[in-house]
Protein backbone atom coordinates (compact mmCIF):
# COMPACT_ATOMS: atom_id res chain seq x y z
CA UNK A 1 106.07 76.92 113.59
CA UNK A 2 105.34 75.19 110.15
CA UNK A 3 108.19 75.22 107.86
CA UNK A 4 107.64 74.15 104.36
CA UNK A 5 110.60 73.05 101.74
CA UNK A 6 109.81 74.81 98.60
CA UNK A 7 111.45 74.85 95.37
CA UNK A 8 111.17 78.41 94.37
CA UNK A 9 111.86 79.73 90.35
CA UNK A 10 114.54 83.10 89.86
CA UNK A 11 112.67 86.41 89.67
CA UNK A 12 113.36 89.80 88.95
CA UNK A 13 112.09 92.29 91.20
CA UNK A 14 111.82 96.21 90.84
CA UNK A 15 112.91 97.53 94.03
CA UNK A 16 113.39 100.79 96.22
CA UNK A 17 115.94 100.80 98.85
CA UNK A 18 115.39 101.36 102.77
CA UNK A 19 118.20 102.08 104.84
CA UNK A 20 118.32 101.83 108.44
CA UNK A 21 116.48 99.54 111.39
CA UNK A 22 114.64 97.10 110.35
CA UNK A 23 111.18 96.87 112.37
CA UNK A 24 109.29 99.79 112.81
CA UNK A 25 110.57 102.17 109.69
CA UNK A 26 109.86 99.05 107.29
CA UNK A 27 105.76 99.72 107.06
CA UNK A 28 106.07 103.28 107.11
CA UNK A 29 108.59 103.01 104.15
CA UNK A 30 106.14 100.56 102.24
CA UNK A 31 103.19 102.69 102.90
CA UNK A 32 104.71 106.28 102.67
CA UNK A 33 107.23 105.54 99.76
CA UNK A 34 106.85 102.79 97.92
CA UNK A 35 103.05 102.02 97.30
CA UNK A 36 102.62 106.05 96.28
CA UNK A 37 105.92 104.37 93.49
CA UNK A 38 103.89 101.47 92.71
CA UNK A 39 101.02 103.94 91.42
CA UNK A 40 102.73 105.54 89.32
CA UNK A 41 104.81 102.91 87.39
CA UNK A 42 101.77 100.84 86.97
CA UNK A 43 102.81 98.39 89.25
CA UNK A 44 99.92 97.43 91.47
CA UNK A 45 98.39 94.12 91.65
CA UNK A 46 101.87 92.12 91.54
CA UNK A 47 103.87 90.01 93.81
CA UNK A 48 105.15 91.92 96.18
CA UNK A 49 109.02 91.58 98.21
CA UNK A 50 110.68 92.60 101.04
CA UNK A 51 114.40 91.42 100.52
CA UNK A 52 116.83 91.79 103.64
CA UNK A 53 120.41 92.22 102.39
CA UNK A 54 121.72 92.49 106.13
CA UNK A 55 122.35 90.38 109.44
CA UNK A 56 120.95 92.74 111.92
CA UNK A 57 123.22 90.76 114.11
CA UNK A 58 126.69 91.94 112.35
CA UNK A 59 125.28 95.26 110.91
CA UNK A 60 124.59 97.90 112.50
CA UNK A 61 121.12 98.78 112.64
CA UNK A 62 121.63 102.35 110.76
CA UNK A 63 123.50 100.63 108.12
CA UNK A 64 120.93 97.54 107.05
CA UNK A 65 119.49 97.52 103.97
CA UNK A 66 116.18 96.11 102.54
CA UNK A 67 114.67 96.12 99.35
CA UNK A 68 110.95 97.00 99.08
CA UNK A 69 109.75 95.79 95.72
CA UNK A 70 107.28 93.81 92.97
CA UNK A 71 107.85 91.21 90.48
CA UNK A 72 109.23 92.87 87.41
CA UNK A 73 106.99 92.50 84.52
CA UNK A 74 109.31 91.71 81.28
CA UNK A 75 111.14 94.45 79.68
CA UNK A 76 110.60 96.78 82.72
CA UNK A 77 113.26 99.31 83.23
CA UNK A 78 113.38 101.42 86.56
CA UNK A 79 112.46 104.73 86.95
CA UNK A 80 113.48 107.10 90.11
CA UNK A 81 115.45 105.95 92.56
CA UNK A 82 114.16 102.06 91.86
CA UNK A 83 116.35 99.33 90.77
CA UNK A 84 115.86 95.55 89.37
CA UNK A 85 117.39 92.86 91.25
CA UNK A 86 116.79 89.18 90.44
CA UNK A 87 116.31 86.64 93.41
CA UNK A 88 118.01 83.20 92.65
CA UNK A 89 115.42 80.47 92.41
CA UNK A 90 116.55 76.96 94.34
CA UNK A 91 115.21 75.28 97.56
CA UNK A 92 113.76 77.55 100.52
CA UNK A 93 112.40 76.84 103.96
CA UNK A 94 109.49 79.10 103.91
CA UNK A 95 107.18 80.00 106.35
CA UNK A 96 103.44 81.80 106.68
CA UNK A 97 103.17 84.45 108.78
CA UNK A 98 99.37 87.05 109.62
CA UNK A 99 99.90 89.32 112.41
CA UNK A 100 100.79 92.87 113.15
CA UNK A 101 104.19 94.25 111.24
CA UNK A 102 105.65 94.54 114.81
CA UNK A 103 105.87 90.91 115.54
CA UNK A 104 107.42 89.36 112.33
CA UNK A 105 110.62 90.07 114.03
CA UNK A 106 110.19 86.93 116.57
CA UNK A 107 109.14 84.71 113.22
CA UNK A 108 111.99 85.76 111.24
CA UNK A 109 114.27 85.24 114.65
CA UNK A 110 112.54 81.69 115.17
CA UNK A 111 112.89 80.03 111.50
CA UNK A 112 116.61 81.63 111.89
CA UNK A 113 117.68 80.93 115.13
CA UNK A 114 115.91 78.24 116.40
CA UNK A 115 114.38 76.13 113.18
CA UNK A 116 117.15 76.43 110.80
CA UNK A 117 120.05 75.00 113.15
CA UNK A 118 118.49 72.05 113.69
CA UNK A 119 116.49 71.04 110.43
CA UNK A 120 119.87 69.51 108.90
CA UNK A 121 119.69 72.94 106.42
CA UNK A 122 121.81 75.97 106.50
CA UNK A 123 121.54 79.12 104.67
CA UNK A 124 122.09 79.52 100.77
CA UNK A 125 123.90 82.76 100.86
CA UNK A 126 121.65 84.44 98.62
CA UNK A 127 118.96 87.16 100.48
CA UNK A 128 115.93 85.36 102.37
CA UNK A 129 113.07 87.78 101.65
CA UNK A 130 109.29 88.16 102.56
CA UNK A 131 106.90 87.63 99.94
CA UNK A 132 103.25 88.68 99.86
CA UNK A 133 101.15 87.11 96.66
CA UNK A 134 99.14 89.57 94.53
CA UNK A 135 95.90 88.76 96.27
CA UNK A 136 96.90 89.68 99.71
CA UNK A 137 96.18 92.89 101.35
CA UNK A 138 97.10 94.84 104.25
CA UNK A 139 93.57 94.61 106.63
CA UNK A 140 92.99 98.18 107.64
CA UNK A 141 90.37 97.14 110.73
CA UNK A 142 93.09 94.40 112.54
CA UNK A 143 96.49 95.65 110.81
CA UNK A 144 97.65 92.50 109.93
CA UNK A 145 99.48 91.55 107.20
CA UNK A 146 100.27 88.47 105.57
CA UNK A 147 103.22 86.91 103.61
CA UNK A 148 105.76 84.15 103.39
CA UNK A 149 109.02 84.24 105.29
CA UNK A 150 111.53 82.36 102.57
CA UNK A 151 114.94 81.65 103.35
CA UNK A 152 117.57 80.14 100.53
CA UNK A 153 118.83 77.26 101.73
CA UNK A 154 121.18 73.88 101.11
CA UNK A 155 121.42 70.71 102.88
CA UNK A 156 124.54 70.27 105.34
């Protein structure tokens, strides 16, 4: 695993909220919910995020929340059920990931669980998130995705 220190600037995201397991409802959520969302406020074509507000490891599973979202242009305010949230900017160990939407679970548990603990880093606080750039796409033919794992961090 690569693991890059980035400095990463604050941004506001517009957001729709999943509850429940993360893993498989995620991509249905995205595809089903929020992209359908996306088309109709305009949206399309932005930097995408998927923030995770819960440890799966103290939550339970039907209780976790994520945030499903784009970059906020200015002056946006949220229609529907959507919200804005703004991610703090600072330092982040961030990570690449292509593959499948079923096996991002192992990277996130990886950078987490076996990275983090001994890069002389711990977590920020703040929620790590996934972020997928405007010019990335979900490939139909292999479904793969791809995006950057980025979790807030501070030096021990």
């Amino acid at each position: 695993m690569i693991v890059e220190l980035k400095e990463r600037k604050p941004v506001t995201v517009a957001c729709l909220r999943y509850t429940g397991p993360y893993g498989a409802g995620i991509e249905p959520f995205w595809r089903n919910t929020v992209y359908e969302w996306l088309r109709e406020e305009g949206l399309l074509g932005r930097g995408r995020y998927g923030i995770s507000l819960d440890n799966p490891g103290v939550t339970p599973p039907e209780q976790c929340r994520y945030d499903a979202g784009v970059e906020a242009p200015l002056g946006y305010f949220p229609t529907q059920n959507a919200h804005l949230t703004t991610l703090p900017g600072g330092l982040y160990a961030v990570t690449r990931f292509q593959g499948k939407p079923s096996q991002i679970g192992a990277v996130w548990q990886a950078l987490l669980e076996a990275w983090l603990p001994d890069s002389g880093y711990r977590h920020a606080g703040s929620p790590p998130y996934e972020y997928v750039p405007p010019d990335a796409a979900f490939n139909p033919v292999t479904g793969e995705i791809s995006c950057e794992i980025c979790v807030p961090v501070v030096k021990c």
